[in-house]
C-alpha atoms as a PDB file:
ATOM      1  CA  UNK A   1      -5.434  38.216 -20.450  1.00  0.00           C
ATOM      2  CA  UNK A   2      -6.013  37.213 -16.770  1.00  0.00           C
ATOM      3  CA  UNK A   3      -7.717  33.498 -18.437  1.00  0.00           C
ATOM      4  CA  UNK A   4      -4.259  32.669 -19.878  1.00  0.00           C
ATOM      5  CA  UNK A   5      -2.159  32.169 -16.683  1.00  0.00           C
ATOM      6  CA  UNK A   6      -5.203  30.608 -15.033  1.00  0.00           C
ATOM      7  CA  UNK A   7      -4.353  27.674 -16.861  1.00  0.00           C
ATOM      8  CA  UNK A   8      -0.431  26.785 -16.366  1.00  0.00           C
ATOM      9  CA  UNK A   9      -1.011  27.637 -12.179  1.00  0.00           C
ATOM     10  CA  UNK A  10      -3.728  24.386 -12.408  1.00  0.00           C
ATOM     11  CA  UNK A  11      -1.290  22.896 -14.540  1.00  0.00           C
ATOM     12  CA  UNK A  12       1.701  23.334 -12.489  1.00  0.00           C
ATOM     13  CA  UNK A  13      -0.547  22.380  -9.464  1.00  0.00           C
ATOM     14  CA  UNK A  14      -1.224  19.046 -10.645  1.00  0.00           C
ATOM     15  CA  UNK A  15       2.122  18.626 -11.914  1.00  0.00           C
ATOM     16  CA  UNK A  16       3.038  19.843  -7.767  1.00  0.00           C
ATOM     17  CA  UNK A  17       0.950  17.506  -6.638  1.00  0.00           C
ATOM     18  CA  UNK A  18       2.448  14.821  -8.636  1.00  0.00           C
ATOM     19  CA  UNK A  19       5.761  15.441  -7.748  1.00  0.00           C
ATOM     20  CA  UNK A  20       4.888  15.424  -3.802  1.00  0.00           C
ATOM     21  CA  UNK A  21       4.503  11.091  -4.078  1.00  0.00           C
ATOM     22  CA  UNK A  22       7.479  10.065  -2.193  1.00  0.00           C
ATOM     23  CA  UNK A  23       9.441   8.207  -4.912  1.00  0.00           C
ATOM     24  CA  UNK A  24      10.614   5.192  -5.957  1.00  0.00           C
ATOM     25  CA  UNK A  25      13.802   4.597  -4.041  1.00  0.00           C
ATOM     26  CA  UNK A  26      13.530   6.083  -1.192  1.00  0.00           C
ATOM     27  CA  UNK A  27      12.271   5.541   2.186  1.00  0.00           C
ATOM     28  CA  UNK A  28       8.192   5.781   2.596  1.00  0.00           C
ATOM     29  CA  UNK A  29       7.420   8.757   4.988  1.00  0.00           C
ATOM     30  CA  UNK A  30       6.766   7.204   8.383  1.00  0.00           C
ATOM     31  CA  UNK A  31       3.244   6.986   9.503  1.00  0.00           C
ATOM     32  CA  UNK A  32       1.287   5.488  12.932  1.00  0.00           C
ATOM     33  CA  UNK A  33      -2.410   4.748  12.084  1.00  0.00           C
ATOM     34  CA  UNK A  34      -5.529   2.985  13.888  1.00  0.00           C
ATOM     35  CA  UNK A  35      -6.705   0.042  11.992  1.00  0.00           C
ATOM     36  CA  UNK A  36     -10.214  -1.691  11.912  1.00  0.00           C
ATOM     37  CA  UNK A  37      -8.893  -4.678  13.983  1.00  0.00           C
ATOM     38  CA  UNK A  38      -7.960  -2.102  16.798  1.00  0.00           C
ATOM     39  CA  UNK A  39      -4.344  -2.451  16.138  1.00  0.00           C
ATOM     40  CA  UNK A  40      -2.271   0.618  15.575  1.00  0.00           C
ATOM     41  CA  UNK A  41       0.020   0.509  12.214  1.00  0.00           C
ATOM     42  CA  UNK A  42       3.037   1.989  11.661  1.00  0.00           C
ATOM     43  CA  UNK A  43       5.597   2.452   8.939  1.00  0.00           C
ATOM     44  CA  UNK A  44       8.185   0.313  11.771  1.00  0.00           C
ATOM     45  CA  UNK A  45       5.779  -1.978  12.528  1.00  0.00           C
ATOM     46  CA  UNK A  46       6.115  -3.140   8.867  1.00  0.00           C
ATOM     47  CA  UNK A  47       9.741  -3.687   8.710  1.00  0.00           C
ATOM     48  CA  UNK A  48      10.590  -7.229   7.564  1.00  0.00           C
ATOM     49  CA  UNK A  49       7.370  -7.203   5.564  1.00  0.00           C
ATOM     50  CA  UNK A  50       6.835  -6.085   1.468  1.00  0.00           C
ATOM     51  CA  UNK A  51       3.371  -3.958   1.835  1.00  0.00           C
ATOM     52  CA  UNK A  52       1.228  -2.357   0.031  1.00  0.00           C
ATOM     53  CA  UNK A  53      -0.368   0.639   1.026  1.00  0.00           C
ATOM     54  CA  UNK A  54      -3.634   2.097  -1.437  1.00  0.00           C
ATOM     55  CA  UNK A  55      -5.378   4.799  -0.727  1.00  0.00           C
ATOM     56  CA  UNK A  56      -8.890   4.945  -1.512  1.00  0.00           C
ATOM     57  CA  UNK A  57     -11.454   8.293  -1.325  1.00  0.00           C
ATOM     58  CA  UNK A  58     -13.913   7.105   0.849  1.00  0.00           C
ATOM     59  CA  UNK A  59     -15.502   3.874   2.326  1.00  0.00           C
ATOM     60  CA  UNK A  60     -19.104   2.365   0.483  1.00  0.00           C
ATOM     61  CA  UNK A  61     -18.402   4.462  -2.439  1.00  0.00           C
ATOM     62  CA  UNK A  62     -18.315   2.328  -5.944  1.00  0.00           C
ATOM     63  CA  UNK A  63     -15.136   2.267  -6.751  1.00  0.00           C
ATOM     64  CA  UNK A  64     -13.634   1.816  -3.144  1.00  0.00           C
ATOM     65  CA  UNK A  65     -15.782  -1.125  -2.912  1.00  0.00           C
ATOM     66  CA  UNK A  66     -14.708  -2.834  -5.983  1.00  0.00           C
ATOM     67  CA  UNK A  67     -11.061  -1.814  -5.015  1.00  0.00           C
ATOM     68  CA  UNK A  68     -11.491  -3.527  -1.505  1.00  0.00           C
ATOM     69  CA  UNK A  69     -13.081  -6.703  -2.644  1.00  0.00           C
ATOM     70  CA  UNK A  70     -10.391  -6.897  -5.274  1.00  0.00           C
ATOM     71  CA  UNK A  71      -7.658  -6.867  -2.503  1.00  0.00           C
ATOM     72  CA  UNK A  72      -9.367  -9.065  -0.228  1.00  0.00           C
ATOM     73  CA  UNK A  73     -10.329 -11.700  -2.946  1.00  0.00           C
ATOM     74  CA  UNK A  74      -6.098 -11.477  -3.401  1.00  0.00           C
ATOM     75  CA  UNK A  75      -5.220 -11.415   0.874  1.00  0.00           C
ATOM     76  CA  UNK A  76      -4.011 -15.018   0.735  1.00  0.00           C
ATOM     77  CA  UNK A  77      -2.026 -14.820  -2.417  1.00  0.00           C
ATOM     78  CA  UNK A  78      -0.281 -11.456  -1.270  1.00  0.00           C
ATOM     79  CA  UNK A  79       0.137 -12.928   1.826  1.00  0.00           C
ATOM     80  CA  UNK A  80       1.799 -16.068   0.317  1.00  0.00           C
ATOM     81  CA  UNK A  81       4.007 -13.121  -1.259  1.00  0.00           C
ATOM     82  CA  UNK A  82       4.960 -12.168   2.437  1.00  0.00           C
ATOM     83  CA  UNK A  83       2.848  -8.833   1.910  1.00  0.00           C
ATOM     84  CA  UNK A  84       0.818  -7.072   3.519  1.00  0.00           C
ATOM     85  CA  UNK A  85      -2.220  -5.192   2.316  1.00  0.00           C
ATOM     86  CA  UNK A  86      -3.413  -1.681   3.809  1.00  0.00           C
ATOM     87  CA  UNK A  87      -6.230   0.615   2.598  1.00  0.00           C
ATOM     88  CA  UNK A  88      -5.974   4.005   4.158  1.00  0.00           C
ATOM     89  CA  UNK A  89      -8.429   6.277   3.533  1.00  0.00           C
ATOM     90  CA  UNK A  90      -9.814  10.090   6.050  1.00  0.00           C
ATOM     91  CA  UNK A  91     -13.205   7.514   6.966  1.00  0.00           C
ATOM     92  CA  UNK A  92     -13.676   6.640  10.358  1.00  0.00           C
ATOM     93  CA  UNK A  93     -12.695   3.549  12.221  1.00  0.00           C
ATOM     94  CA  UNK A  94     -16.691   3.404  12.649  1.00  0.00           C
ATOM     95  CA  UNK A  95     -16.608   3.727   9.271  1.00  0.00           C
ATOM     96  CA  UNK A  96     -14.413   1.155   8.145  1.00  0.00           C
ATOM     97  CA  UNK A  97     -15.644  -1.429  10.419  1.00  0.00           C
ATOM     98  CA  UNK A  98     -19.095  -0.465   8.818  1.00  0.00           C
ATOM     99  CA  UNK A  99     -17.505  -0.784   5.183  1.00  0.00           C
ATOM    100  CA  UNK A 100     -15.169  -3.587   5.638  1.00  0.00           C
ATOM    101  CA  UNK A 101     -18.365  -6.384   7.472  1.00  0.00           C
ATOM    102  CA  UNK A 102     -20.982  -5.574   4.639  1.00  0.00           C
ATOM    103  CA  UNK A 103     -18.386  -6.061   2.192  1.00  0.00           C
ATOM    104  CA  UNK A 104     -16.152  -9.189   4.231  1.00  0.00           C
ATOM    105  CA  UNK A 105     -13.081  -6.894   3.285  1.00  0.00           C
ATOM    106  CA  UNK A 106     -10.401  -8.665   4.820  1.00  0.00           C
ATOM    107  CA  UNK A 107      -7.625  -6.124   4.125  1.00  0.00           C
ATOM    108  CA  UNK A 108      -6.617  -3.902   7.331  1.00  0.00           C
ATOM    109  CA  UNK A 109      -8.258  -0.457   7.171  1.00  0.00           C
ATOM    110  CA  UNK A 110      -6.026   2.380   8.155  1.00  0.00           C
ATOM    111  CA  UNK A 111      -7.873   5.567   9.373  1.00  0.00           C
ATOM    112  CA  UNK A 112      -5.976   9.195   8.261  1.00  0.00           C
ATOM    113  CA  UNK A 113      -9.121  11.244   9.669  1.00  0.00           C
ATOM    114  CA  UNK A 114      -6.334  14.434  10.757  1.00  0.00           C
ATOM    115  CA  UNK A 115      -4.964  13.842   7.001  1.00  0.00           C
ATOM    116  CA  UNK A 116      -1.198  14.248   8.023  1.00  0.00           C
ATOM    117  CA  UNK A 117      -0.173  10.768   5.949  1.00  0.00           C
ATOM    118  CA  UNK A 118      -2.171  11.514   2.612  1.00  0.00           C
ATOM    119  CA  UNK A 119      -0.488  14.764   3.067  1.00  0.00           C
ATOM    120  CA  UNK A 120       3.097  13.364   3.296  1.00  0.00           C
ATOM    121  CA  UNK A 121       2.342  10.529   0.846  1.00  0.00           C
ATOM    122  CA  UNK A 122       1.327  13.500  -1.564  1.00  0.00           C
ATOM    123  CA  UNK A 123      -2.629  11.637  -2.484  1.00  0.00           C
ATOM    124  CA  UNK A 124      -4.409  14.475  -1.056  1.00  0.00           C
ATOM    125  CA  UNK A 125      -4.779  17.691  -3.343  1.00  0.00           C
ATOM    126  CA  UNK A 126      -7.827  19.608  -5.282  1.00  0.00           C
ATOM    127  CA  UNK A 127      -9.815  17.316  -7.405  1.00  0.00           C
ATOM    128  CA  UNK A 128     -12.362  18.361 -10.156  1.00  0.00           C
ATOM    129  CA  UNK A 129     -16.236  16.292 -10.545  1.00  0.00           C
ATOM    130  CA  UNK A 130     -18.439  17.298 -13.096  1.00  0.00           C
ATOM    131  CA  UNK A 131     -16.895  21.078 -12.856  1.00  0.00           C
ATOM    132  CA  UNK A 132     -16.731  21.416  -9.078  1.00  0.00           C
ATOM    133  CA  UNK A 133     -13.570  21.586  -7.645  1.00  0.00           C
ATOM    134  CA  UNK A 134     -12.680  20.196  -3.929  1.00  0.00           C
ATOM    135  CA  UNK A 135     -10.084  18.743  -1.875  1.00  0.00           C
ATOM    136  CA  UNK A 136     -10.065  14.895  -1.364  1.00  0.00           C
ATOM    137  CA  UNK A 137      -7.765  12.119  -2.096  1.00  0.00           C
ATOM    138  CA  UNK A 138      -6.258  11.015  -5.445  1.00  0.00           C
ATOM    139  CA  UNK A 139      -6.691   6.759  -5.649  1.00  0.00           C
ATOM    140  CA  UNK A 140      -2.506   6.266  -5.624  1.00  0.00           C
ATOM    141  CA  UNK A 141      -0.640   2.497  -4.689  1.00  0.00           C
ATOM    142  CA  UNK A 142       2.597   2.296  -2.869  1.00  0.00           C
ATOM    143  CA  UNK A 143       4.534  -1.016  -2.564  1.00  0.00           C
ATOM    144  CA  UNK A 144       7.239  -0.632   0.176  1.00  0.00           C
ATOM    145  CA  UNK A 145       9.850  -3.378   0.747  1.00  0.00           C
ATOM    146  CA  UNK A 146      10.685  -5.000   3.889  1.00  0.00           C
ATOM    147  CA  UNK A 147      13.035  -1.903   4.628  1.00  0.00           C
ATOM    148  CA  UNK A 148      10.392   0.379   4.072  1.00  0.00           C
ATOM    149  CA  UNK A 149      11.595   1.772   0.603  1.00  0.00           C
ATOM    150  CA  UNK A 150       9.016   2.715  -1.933  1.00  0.00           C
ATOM    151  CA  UNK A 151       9.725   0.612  -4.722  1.00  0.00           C
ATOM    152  CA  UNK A 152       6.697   1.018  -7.005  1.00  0.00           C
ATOM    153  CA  UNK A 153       3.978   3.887  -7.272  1.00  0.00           C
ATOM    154  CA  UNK A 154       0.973   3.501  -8.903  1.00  0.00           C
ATOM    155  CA  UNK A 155      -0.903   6.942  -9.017  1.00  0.00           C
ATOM    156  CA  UNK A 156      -4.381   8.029 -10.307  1.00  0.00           C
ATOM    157  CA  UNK A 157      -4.899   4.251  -9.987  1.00  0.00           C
ATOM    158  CA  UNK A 158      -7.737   2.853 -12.013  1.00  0.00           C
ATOM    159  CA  UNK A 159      -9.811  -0.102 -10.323  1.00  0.00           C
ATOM    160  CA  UNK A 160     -10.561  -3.000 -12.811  1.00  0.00           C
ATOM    161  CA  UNK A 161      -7.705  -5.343 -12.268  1.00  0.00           C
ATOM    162  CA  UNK A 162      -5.241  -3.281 -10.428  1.00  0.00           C
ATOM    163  CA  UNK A 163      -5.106  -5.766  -7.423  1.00  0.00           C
ATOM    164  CA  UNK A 164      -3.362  -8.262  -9.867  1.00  0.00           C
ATOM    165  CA  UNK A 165      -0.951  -5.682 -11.270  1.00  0.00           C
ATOM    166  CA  UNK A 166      -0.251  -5.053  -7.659  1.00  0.00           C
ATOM    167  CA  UNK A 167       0.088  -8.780  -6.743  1.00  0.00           C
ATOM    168  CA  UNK A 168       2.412  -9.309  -9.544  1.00  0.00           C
ATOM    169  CA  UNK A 169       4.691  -6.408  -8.431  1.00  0.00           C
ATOM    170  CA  UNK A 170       4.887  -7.459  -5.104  1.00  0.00           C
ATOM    171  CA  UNK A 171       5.414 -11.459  -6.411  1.00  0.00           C
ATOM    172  CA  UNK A 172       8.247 -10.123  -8.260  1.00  0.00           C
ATOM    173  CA  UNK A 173      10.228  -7.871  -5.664  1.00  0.00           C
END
């Protein structure tokens, strides 16, 4: 009896975590965020630029690296798009800086190492690998216009050609 309602809390967990992306329409929740370039980020630094924010599990990893190279290989067309193209991720700026020269990523690299913005973009939550559950970050896409408005969520994101998807959206808004 006590196996039965096991399964609708994960259910209604996921389905929680889910419904904690900030959605499309409204304003993105305000962030400020070292980069790998030494800059500091924010959500108002942004205004009068379309970006795209992704957020990635962690740096050197597979698919992060095939995600990074696919938005880097894209940096000139999104920036022709007048957008601008942000990985965020808990790594360090070590890290990053690391990740981003042995790959010649030429996106910025946002570090969330506290977690506060995966928290209040809703990516970070209980994830399951080969039956062992953890905490860690769900791959999810935001594209923000130049008023900072979410205007297209991609989450669960899967890697092979989801830079172009992304491009497109941003070409077209």
């Amino acid at each position: 009896m006590s196996k039965t309602p096991a399964k609708p809390k994960t259910a209604s967990k996921t389905k929680a975590a889910e419904s904690t992306l900030p959605p499309e329409g409204k304003k993105a929740p305000a962030f400020s965020l070292p980069a790998d370039d030494g800059s500091t980020v924010s959500l108002k630094s942004l205004a009068g630029k379309k970006a795209v924010i992704y957020f990635y599990p962690k740096d050197d990893t597979p698919g992060c690296t095939t995600e990074g190279i696919a938005f880097s290989a894209l940096k000139k067309k999104f920036d022709a798009a007048g957008t601008v193209v942000l990985g965020v991720s808990k790594d360090s700026i070590e890290k990053h800086c690391k990740f981003r020269d042995k790959h010649n990523l030429t996106v910025r690299l946002l570090s969330d190492e506290d977690g506060k913005m995966l928290e209040a973009y809703g990516v970070w939550g209980e994830k399951s690998l080969y039956g062992r559950k953890f905490m860690g970050i769900t791959r999810t896409t935001f594209l923000l216009d130049e008023k900072g408005v979410v205007r297209k969520v991609w989450p669960k994101v899967k890697v092979n050609g989801h830079a172009e998807e992304v491009l497109a959206a941003a070409k077209e808004l």
